[in-house]
PDB file of N, CA and C in Angstrom:
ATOM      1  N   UNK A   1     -23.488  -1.044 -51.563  1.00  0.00           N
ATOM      2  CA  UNK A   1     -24.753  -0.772 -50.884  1.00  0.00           C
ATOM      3  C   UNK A   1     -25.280  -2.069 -50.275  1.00  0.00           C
ATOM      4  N   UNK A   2     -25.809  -2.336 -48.933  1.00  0.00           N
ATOM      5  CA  UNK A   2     -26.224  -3.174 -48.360  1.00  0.00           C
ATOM      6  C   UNK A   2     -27.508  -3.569 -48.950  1.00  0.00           C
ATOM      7  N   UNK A   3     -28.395  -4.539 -48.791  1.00  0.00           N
ATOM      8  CA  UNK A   3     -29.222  -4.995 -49.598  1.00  0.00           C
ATOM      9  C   UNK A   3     -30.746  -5.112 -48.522  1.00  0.00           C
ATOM     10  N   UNK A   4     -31.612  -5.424 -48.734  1.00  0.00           N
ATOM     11  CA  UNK A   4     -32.725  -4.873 -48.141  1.00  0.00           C
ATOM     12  C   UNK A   4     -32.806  -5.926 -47.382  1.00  0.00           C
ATOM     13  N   UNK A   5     -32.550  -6.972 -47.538  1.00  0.00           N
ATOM     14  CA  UNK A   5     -32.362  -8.476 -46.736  1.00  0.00           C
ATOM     15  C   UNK A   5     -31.339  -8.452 -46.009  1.00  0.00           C
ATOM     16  N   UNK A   6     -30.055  -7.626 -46.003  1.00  0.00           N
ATOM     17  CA  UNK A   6     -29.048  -7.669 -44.907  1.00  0.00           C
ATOM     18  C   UNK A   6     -29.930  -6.328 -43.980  1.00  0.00           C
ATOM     19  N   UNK A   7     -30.204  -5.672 -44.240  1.00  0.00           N
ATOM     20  CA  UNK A   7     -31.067  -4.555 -43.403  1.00  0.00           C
ATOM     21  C   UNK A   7     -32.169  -5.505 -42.414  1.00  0.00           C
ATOM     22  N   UNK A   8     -32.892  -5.970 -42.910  1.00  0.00           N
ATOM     23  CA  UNK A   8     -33.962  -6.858 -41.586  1.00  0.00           C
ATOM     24  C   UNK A   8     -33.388  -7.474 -41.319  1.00  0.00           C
ATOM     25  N   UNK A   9     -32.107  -8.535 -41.463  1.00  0.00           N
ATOM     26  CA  UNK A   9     -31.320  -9.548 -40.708  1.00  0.00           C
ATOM     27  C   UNK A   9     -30.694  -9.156 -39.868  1.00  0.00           C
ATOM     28  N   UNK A  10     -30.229  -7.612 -39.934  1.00  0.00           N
ATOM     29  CA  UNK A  10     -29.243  -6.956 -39.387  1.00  0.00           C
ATOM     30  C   UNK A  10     -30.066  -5.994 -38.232  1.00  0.00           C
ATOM     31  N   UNK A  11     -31.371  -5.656 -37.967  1.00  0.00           N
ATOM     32  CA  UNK A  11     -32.274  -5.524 -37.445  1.00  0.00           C
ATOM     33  C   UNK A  11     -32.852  -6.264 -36.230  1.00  0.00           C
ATOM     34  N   UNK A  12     -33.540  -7.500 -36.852  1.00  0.00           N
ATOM     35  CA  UNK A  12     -33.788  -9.033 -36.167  1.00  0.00           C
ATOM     36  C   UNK A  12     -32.659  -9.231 -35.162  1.00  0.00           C
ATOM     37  N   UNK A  13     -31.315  -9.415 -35.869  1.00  0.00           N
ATOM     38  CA  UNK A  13     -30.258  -9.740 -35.047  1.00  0.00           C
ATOM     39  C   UNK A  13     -30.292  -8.793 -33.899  1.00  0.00           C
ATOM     40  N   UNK A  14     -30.987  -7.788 -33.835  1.00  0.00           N
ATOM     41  CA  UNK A  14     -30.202  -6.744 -33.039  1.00  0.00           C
ATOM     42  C   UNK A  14     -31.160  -6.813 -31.791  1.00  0.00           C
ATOM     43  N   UNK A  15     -32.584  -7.183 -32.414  1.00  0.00           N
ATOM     44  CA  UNK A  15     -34.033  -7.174 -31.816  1.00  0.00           C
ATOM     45  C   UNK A  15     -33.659  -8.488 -30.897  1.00  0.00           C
ATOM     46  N   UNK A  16     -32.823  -9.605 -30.795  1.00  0.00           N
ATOM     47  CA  UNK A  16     -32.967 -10.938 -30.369  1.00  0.00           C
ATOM     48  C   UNK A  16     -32.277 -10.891 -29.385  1.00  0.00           C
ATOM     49  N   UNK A  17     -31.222  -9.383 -29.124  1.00  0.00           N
ATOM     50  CA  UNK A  17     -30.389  -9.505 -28.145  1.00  0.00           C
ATOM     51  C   UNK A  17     -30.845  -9.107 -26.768  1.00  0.00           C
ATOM     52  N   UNK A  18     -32.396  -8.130 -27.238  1.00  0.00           N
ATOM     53  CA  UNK A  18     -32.947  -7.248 -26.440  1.00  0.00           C
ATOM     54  C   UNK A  18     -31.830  -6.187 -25.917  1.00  0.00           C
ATOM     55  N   UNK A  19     -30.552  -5.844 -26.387  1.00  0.00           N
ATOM     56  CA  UNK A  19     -29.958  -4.442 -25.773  1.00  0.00           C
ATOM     57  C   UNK A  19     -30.489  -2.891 -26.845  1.00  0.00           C
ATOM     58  N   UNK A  20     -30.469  -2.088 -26.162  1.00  0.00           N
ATOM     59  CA  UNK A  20     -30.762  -1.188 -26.703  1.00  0.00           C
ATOM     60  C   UNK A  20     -29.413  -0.495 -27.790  1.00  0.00           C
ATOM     61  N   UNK A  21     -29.970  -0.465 -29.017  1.00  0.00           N
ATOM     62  CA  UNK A  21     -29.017   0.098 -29.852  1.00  0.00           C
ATOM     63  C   UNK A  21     -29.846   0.376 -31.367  1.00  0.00           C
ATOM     64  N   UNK A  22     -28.868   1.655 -32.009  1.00  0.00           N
ATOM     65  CA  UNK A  22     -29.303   2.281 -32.886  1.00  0.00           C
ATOM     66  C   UNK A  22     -28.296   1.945 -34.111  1.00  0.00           C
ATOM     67  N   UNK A  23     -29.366   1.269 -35.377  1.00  0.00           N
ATOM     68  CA  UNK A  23     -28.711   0.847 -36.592  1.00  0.00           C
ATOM     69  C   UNK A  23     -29.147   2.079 -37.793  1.00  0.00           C
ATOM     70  N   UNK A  24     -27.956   1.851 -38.693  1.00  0.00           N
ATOM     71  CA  UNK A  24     -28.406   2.795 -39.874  1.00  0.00           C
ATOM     72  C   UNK A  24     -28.861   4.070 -39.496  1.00  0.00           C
ATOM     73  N   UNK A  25     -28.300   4.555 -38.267  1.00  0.00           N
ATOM     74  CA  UNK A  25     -28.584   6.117 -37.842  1.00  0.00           C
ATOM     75  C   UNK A  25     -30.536   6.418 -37.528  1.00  0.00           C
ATOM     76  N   UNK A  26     -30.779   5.755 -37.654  1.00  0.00           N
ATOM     77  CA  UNK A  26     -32.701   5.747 -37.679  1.00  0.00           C
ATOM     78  C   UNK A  26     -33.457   4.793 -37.276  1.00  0.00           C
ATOM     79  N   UNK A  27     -32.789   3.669 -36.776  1.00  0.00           N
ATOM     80  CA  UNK A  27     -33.281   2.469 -36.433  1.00  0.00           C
ATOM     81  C   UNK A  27     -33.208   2.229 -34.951  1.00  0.00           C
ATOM     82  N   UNK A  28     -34.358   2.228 -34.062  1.00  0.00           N
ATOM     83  CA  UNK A  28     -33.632   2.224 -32.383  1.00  0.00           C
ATOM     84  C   UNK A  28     -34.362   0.635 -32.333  1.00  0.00           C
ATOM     85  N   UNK A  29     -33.239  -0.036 -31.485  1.00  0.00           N
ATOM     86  CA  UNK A  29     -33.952  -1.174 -31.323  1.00  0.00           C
ATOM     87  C   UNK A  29     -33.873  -0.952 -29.655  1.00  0.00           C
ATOM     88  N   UNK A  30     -35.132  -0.583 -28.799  1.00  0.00           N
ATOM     89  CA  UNK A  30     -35.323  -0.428 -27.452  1.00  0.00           C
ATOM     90  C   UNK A  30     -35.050  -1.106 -26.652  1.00  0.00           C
ATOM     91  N   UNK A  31     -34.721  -1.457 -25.306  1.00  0.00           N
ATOM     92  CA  UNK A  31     -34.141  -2.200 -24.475  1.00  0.00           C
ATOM     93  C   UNK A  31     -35.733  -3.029 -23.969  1.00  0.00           C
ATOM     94  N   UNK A  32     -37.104  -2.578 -24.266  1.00  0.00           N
ATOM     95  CA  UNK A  32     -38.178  -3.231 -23.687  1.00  0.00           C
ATOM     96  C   UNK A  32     -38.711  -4.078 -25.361  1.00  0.00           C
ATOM     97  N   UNK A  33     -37.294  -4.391 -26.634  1.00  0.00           N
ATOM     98  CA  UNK A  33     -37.847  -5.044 -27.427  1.00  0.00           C
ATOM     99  C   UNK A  33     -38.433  -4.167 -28.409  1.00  0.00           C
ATOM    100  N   UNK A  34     -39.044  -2.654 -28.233  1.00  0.00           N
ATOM    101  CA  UNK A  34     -39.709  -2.347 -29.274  1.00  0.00           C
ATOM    102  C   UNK A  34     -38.146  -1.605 -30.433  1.00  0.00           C
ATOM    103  N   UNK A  35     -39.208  -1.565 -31.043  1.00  0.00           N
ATOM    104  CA  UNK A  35     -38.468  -0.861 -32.688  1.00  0.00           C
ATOM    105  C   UNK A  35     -38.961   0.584 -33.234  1.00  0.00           C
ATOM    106  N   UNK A  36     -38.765   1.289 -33.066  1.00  0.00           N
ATOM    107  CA  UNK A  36     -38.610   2.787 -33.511  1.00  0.00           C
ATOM    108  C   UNK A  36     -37.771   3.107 -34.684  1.00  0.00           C
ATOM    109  N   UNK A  37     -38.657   3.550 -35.791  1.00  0.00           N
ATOM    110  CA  UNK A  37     -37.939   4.204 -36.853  1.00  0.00           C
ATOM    111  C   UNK A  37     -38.220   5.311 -36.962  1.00  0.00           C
ATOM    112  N   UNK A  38     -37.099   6.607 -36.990  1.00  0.00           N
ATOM    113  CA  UNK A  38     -36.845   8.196 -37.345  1.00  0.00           C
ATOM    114  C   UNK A  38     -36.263   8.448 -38.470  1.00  0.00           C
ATOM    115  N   UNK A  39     -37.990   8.950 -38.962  1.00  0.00           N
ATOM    116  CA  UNK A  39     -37.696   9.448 -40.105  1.00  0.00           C
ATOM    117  C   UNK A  39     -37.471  11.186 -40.115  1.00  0.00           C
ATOM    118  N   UNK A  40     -37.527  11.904 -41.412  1.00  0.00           N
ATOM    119  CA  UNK A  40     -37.348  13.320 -40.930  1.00  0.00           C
ATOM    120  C   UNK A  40     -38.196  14.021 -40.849  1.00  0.00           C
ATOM    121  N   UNK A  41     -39.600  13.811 -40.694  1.00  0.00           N
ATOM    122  CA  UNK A  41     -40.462  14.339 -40.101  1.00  0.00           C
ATOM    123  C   UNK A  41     -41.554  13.334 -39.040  1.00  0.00           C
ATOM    124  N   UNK A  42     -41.537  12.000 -39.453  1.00  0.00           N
ATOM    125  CA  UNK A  42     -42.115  11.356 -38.501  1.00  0.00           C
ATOM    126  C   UNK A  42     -41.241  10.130 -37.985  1.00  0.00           C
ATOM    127  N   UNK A  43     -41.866   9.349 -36.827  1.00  0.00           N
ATOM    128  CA  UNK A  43     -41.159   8.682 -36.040  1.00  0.00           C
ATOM    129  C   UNK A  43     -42.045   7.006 -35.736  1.00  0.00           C
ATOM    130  N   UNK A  44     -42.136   6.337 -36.587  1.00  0.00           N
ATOM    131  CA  UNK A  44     -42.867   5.446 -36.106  1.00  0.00           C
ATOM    132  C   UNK A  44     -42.262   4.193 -35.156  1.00  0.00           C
ATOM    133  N   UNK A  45     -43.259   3.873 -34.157  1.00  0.00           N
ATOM    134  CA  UNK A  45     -42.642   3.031 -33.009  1.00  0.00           C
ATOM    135  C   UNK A  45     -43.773   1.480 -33.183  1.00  0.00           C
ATOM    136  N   UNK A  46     -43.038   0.562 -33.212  1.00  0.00           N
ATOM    137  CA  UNK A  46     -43.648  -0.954 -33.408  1.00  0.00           C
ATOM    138  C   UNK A  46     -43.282  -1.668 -32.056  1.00  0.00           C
ATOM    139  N   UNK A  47     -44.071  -2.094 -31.240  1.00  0.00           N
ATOM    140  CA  UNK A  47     -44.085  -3.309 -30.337  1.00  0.00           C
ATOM    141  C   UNK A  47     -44.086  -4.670 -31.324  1.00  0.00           C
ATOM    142  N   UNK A  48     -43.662  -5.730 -31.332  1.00  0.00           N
ATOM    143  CA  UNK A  48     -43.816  -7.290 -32.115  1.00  0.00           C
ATOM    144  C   UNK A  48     -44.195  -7.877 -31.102  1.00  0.00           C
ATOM    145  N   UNK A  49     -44.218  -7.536 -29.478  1.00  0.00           N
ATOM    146  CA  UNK A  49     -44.811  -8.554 -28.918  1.00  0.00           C
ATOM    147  C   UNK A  49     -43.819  -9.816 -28.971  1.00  0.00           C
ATOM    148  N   UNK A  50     -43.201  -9.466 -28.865  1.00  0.00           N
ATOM    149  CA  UNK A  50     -42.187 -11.055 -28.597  1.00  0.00           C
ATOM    150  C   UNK A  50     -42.296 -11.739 -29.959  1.00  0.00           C
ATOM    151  N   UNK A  51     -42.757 -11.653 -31.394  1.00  0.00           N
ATOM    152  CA  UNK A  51     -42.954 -12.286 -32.627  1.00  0.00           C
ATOM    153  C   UNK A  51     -41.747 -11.923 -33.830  1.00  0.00           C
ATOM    154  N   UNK A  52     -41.029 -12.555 -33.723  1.00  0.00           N
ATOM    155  CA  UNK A  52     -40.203 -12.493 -34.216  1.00  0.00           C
ATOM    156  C   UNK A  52     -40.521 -12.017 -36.229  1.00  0.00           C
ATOM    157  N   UNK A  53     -41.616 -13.487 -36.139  1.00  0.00           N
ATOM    158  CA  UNK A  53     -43.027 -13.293 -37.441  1.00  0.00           C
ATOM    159  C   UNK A  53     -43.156 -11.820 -37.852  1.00  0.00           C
ATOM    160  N   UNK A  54     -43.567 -11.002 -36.714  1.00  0.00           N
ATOM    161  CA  UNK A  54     -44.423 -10.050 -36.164  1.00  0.00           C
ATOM    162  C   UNK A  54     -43.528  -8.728 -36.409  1.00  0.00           C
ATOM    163  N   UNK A  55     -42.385  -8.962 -36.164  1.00  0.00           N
ATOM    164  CA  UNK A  55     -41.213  -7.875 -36.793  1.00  0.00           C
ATOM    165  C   UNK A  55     -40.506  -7.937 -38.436  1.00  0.00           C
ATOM    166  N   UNK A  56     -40.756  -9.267 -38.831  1.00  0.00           N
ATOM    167  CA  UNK A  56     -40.390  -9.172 -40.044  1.00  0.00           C
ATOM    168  C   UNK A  56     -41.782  -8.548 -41.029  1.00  0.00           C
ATOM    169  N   UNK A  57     -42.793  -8.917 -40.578  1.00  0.00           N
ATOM    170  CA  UNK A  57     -43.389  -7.848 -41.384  1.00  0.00           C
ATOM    171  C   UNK A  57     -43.560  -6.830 -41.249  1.00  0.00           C
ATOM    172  N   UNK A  58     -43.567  -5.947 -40.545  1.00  0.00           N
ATOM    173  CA  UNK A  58     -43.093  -4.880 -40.261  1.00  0.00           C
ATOM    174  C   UNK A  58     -42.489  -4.281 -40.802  1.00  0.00           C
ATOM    175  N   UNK A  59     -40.979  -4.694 -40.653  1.00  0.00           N
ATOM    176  CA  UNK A  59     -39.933  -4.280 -41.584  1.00  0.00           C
ATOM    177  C   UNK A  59     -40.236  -4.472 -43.078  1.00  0.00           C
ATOM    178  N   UNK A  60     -40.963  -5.196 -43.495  1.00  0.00           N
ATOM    179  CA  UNK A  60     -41.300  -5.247 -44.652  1.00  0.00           C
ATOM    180  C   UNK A  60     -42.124  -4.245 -45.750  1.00  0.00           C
ATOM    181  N   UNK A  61     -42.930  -3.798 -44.080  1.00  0.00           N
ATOM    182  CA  UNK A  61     -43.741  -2.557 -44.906  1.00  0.00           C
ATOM    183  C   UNK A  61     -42.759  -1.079 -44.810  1.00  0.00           C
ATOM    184  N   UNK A  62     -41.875  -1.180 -43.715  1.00  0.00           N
ATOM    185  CA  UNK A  62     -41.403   0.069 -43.274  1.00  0.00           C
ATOM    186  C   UNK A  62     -39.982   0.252 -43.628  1.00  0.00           C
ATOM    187  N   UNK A  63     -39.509  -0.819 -44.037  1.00  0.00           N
ATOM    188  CA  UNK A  63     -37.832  -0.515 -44.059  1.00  0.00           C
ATOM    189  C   UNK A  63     -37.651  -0.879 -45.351  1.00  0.00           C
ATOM    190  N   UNK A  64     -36.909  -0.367 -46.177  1.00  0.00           N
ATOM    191  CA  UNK A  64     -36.478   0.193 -47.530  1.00  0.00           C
ATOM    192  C   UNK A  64     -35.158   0.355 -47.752  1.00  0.00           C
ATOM    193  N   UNK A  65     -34.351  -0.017 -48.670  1.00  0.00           N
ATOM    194  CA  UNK A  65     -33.035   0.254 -48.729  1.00  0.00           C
ATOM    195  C   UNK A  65     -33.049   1.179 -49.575  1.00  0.00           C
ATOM    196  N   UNK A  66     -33.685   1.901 -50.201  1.00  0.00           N
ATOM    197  CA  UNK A  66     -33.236   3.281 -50.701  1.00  0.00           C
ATOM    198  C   UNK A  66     -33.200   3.944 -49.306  1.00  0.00           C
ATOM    199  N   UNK A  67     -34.378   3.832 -48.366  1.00  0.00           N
ATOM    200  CA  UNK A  67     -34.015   4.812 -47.200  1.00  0.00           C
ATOM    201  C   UNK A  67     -32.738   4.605 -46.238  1.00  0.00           C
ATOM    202  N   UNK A  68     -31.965   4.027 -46.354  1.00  0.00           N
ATOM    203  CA  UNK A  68     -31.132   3.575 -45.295  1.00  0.00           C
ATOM    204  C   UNK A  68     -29.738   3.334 -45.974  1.00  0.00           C
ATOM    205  N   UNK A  69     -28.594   3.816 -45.337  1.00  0.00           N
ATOM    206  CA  UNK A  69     -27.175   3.698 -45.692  1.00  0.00           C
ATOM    207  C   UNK A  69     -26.316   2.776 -44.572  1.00  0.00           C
ATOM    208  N   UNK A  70     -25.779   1.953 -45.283  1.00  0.00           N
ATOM    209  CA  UNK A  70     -24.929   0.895 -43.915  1.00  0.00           C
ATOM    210  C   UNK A  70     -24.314   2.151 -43.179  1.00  0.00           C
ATOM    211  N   UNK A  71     -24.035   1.235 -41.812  1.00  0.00           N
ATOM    212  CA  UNK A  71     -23.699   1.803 -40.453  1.00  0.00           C
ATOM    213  C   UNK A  71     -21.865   2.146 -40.635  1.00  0.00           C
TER     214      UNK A  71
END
């Protein structure tokens, strides 16, 4: 099982490239930078504003490794 710290690194990394792509089946990282997580009934969407800061907490409140299975 991946660990909750390879999950936001693996996130971040994805957020820094600015291409659009989807991690852990629920994770969209948007091509305008934002971050969208789908869950199974709701969908929450985060702008960071260019803060790199600004996405790790985020993920902190929202991303969970019980919720999430490596890719």
């Amino acid at each position: 099982m991946v660990s909750v710290h390879e999950i936001h690194e693996n996130i971040v990394s994805a957020w820094r490239t600015g291409e659009e792509k989807t991690l852990y089946e629920m994770i969209v990282i948007n091509s305008d930078r934002t971050v969208t997580i789908m869950h199974q009934i709701i969908e929450t969407n985060f702008n960071p504003n260019g803060s790199e800061e600004s996405l790790r907490k985020f993920l902190t409140m929202y991303v969970r490794v019980d919720a999430f299975h490596s890719d």
